[in-house]
C-alpha atoms as a PDB file:
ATOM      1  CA  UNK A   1     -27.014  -4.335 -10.561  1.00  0.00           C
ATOM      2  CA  UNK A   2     -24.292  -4.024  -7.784  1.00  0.00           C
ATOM      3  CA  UNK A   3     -20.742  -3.993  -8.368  1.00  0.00           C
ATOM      4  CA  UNK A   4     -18.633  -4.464  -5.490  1.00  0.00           C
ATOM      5  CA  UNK A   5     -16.145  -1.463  -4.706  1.00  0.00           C
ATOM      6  CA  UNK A   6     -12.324  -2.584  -5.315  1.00  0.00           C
ATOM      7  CA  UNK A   7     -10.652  -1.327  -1.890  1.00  0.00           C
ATOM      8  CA  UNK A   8      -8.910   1.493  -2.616  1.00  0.00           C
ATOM      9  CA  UNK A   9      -5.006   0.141  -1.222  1.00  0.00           C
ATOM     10  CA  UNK A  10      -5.342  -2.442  -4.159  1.00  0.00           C
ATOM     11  CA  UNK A  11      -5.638   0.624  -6.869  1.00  0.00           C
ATOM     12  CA  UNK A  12      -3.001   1.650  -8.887  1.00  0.00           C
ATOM     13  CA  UNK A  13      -3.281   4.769  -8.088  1.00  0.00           C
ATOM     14  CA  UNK A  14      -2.587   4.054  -4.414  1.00  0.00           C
ATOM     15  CA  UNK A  15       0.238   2.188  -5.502  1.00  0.00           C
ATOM     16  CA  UNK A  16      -1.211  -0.884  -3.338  1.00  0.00           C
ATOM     17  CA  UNK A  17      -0.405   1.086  -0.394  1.00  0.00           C
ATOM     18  CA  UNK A  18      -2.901   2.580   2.399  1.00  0.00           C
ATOM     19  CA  UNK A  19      -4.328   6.161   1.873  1.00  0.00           C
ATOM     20  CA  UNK A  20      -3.274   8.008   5.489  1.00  0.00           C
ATOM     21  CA  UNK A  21      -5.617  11.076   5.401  1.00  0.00           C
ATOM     22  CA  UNK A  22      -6.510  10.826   9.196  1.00  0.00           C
ATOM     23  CA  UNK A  23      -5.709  14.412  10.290  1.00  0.00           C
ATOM     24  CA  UNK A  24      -5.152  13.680  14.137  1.00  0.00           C
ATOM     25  CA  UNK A  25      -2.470  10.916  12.885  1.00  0.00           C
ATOM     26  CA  UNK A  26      -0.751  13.906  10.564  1.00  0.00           C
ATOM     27  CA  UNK A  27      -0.863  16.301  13.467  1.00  0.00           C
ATOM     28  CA  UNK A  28       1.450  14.423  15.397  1.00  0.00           C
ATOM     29  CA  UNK A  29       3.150  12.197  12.882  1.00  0.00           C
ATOM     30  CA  UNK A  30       4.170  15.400  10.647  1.00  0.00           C
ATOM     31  CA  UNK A  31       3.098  19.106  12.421  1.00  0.00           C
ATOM     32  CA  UNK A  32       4.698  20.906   9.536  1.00  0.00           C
ATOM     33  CA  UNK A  33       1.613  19.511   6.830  1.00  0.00           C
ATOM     34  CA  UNK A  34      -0.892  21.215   9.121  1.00  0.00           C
ATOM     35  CA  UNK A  35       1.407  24.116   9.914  1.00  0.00           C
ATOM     36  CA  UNK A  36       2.931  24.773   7.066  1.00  0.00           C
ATOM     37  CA  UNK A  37       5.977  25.248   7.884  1.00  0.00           C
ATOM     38  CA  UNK A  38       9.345  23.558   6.678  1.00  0.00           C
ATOM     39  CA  UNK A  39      11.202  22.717   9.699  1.00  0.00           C
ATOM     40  CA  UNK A  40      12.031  19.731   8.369  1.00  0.00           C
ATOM     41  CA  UNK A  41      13.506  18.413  11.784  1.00  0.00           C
ATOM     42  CA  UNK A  42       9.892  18.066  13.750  1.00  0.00           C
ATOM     43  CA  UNK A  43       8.548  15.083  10.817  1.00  0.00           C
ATOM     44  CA  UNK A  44       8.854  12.164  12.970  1.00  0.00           C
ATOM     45  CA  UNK A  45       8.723   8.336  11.309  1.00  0.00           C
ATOM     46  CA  UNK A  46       7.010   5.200  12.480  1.00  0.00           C
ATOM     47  CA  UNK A  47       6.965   1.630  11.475  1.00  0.00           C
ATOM     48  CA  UNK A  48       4.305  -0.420  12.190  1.00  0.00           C
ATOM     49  CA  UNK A  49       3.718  -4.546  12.697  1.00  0.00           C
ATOM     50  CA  UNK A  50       0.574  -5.574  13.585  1.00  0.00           C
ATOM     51  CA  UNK A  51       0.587  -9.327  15.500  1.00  0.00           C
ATOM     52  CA  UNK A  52      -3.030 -11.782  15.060  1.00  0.00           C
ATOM     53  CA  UNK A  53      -3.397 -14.380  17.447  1.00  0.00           C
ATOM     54  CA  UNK A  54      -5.398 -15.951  20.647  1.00  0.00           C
ATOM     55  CA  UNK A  55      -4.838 -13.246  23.801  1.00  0.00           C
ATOM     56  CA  UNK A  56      -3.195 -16.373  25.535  1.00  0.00           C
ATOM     57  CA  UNK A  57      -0.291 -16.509  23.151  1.00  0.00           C
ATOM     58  CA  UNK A  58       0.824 -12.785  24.063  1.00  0.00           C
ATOM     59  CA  UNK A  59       2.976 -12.033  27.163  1.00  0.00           C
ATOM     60  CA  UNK A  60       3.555  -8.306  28.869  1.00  0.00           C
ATOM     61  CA  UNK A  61       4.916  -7.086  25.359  1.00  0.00           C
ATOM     62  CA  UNK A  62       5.770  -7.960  21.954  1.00  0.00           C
ATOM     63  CA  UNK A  63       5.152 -10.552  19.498  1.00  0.00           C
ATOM     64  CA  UNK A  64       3.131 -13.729  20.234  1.00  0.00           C
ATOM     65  CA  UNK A  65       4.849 -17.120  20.829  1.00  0.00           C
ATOM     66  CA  UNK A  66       4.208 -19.051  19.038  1.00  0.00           C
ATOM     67  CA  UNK A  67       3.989 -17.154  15.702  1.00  0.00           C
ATOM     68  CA  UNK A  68       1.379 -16.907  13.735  1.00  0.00           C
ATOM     69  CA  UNK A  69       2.418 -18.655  10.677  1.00  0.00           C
ATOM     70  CA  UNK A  70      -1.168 -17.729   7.906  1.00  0.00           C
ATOM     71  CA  UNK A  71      -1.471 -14.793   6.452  1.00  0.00           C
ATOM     72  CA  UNK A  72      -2.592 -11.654   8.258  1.00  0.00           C
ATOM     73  CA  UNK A  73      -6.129 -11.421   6.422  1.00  0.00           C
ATOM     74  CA  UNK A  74      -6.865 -15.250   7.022  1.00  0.00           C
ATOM     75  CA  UNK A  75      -6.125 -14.744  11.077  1.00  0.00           C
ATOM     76  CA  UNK A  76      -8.291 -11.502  11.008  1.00  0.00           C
ATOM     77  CA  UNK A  77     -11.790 -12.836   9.832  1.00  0.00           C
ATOM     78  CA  UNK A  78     -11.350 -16.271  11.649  1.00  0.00           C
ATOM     79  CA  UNK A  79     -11.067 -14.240  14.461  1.00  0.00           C
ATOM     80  CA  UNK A  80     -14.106 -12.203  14.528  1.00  0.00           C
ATOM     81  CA  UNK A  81     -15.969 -15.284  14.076  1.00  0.00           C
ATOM     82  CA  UNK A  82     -13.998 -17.409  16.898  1.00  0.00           C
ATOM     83  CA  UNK A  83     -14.212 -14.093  19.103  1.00  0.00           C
ATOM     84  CA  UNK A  84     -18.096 -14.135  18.335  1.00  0.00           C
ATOM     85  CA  UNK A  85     -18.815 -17.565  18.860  1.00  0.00           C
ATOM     86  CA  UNK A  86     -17.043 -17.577  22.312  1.00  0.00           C
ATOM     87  CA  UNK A  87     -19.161 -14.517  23.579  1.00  0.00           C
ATOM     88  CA  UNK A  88     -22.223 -16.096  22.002  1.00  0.00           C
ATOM     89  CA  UNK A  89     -21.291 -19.106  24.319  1.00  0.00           C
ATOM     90  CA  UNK A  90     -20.370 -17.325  27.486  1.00  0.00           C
ATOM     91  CA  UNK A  91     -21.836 -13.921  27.407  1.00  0.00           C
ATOM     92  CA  UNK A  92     -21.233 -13.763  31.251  1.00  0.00           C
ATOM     93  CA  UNK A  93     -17.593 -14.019  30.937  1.00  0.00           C
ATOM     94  CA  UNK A  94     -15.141 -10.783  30.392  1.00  0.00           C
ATOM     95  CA  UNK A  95     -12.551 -12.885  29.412  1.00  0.00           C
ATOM     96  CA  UNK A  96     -11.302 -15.307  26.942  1.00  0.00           C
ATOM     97  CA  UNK A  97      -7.811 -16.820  26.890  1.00  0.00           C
ATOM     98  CA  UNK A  98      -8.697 -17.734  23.088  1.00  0.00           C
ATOM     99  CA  UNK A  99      -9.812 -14.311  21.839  1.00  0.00           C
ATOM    100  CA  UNK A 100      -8.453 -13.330  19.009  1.00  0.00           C
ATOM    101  CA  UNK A 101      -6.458  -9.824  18.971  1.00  0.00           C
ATOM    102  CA  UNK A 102      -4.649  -7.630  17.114  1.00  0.00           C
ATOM    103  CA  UNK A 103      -1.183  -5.801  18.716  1.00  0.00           C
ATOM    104  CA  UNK A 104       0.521  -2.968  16.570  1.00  0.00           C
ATOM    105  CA  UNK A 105       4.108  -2.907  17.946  1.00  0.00           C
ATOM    106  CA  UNK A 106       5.609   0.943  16.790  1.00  0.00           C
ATOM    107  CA  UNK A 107       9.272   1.147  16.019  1.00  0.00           C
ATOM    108  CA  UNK A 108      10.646   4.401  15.294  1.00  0.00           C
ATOM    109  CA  UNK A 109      12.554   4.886  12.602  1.00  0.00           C
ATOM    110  CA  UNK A 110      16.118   5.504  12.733  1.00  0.00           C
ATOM    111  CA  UNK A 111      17.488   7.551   9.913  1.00  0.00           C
ATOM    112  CA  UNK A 112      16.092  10.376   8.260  1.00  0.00           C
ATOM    113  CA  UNK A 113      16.325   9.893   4.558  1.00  0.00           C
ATOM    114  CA  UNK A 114      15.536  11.660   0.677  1.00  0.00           C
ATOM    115  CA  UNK A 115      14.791  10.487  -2.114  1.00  0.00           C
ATOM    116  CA  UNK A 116      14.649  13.227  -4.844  1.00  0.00           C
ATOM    117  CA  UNK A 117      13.473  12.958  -8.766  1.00  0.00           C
ATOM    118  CA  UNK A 118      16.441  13.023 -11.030  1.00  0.00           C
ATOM    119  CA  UNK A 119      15.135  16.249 -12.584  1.00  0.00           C
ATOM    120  CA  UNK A 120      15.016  17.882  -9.754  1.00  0.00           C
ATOM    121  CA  UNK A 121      15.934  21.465  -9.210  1.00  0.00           C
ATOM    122  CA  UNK A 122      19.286  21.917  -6.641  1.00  0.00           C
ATOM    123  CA  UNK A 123      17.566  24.095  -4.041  1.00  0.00           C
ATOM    124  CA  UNK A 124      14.797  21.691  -3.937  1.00  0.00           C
ATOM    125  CA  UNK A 125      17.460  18.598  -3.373  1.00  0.00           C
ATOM    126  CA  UNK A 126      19.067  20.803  -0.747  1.00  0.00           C
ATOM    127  CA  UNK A 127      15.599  21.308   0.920  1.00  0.00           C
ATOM    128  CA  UNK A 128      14.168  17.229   0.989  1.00  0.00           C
ATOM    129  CA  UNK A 129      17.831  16.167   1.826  1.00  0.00           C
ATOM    130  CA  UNK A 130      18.592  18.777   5.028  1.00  0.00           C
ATOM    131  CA  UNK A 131      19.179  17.352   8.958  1.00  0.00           C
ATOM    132  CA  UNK A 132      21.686  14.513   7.643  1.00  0.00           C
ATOM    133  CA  UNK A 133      18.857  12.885   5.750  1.00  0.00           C
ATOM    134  CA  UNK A 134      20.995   9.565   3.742  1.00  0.00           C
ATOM    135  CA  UNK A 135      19.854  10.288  -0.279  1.00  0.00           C
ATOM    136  CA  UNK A 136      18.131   7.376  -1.706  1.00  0.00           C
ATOM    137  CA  UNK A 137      19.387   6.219  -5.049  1.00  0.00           C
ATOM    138  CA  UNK A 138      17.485   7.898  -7.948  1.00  0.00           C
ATOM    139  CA  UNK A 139      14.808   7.051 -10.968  1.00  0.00           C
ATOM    140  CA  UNK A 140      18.082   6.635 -13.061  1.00  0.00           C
ATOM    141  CA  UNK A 141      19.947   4.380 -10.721  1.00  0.00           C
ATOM    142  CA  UNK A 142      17.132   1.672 -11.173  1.00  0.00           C
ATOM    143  CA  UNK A 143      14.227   2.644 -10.257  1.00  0.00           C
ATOM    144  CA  UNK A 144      12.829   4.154  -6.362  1.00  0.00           C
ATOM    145  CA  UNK A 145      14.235   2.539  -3.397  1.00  0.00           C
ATOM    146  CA  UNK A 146      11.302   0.231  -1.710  1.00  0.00           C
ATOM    147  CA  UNK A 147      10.068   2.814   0.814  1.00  0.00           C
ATOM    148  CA  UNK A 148       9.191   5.411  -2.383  1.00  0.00           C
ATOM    149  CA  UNK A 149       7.996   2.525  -4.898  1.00  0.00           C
ATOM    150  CA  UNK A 150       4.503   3.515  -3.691  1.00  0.00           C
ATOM    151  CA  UNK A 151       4.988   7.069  -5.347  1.00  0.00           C
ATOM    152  CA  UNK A 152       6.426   6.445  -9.133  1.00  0.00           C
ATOM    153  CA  UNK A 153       4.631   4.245 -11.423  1.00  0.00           C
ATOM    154  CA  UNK A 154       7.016   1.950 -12.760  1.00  0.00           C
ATOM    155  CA  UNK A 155       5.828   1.860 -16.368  1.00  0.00           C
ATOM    156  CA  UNK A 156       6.605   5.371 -16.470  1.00  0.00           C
ATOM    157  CA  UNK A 157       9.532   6.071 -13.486  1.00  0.00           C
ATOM    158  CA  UNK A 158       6.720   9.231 -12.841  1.00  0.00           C
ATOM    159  CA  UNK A 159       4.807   9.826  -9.992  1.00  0.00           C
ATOM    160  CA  UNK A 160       1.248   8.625  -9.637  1.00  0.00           C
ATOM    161  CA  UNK A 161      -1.147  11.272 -11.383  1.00  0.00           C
ATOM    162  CA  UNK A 162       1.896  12.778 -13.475  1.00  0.00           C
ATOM    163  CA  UNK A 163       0.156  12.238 -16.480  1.00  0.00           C
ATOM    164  CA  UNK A 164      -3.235  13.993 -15.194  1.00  0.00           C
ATOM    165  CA  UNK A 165      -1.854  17.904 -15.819  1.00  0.00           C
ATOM    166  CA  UNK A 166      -1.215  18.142 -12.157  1.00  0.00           C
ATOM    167  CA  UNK A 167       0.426  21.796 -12.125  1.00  0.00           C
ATOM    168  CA  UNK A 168       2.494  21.046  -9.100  1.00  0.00           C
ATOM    169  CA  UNK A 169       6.084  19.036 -10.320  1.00  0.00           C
ATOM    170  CA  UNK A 170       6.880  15.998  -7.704  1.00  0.00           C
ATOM    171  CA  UNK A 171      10.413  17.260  -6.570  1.00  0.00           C
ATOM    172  CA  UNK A 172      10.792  14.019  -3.935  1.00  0.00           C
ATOM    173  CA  UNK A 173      10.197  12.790  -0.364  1.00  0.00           C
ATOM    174  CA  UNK A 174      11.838  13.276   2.970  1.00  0.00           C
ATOM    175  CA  UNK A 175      11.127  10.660   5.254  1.00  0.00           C
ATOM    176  CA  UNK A 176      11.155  11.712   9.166  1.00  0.00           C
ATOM    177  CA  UNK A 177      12.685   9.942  11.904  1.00  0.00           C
ATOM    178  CA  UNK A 178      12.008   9.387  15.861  1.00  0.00           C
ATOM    179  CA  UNK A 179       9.384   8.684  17.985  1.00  0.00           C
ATOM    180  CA  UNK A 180       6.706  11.287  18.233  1.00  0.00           C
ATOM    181  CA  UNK A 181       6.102  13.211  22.033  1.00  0.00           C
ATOM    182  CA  UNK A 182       3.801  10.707  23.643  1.00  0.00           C
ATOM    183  CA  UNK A 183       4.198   7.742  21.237  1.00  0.00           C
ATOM    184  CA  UNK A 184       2.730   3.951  22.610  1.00  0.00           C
ATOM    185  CA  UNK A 185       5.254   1.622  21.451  1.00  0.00           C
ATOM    186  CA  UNK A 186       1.809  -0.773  21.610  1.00  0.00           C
ATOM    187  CA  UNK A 187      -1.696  -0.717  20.600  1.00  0.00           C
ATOM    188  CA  UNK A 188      -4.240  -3.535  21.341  1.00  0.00           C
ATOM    189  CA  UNK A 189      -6.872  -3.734  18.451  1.00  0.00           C
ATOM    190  CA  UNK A 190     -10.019  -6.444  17.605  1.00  0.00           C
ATOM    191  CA  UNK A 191      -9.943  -7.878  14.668  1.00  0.00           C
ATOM    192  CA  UNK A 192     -12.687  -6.093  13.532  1.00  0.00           C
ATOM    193  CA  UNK A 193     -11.313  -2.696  13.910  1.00  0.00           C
ATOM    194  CA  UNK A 194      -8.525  -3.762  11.460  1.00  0.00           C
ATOM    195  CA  UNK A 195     -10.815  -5.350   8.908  1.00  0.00           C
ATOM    196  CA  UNK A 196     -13.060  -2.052   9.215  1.00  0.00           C
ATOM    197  CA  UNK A 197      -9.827  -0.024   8.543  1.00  0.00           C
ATOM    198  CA  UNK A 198      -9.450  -2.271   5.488  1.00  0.00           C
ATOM    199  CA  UNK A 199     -13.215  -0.985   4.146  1.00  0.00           C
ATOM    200  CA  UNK A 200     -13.721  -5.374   4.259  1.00  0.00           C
ATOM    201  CA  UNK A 201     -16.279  -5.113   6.314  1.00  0.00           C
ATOM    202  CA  UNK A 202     -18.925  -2.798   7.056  1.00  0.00           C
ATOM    203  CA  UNK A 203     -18.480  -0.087   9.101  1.00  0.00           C
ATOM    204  CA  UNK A 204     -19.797  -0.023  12.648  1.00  0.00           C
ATOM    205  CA  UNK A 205     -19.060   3.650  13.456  1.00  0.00           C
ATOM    206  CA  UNK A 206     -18.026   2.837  17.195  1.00  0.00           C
ATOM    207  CA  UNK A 207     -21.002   0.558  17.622  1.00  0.00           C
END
């Protein structure tokens, strides 16, 4: 019989985080993984909120008023089938103050930082923690700050496929800062396109 797939964010593997293997996205977010080189000062850092709610709740920019107060998920799928029902309804009209959307607001972030393996060898400390990154406190000091929890499995304080005879040794992270050349500090999505980013619904391939 069928089994249905567990989405791979919820893995432990993943570390319940979202695999980013969109090449355009790293070619602009982080030039040196396609490059190869090290400059260290051209990876750039982004946080992202994404905002559900009726198009009528959002002014020129930012969040909605009033908030949203259920859970991200919940707002997503009631809105594809509100959004579907009111085109169903209306197929004449090209607009709909109660349309559900989706707006990612990007922040840049502010401070470069490092976060480096306690084992780690000096030159490779010097290298993740150059361009006045701030040094995250270590494995030993309690565990990986939030932003690296993603990468070290807790049960072990060792990276995510340490035990699996990687031959490469995780060293530690350097997390960019500023906006990339050209960055929208807004994005309007449906709340399909989120969902389908999710793998919760079936992918319509631009259709």
């Amino acid at each position: 019989g069928c089994k249905a797939r567990v989405p791979y964010w919820k893995t432990l593997a993943a570390g319940e985080w979202w695999s980013i293997d969109d090449t355009a996205l790293t070619s602009v977010v982080a030039p040196i993984v396609n490059s190869g080189s090290m400059n260290l000062k051209e990876l750039y850092g982004l946080k992202m909120t994404l905002h559900c709610a009726p198009k009528k709740n959002f002014g020129a920019g930012g969040p909605p008023s009033p908030a949203s107060s259920e859970p991200l998920v919940e707002c997503l799928k009631k809105g594809v089938e509100t959004n579907a029902k009111l085109k169903a309804q209306e197929p004449w009209k090209m607009y709909f103050p109660d349309e559900v959307i989706v707006v990612a607001q990007f922040e840049e972030i502010e401070q470069k930082e490092c976060y480096t393996m306690p084992d780690a060898h000096p030159s490779d400390i010097k290298a993740l923690c150059a361009h006045g990154s701030v040094k995250m406190a270590d494995a030993k000091a309690g565990g990986a700050p939030i932003s690296y929890s993603h990468l070290i499995n807790p049960a072990t304080q060792q990276p995510f496929g340490h035990d699996k005879g990687d031959s490469d040794v995780f060293q530690g992270v350097h997390k960019g800062a500023g906006f990339p050349k050209g960055t929208l500090s807004e994005v309007v999505l449906s709340p399909q396109d989120v969902l389908e980013a999710l793998d919760m619904i079936v992918q319509s391939h631009g259709r």
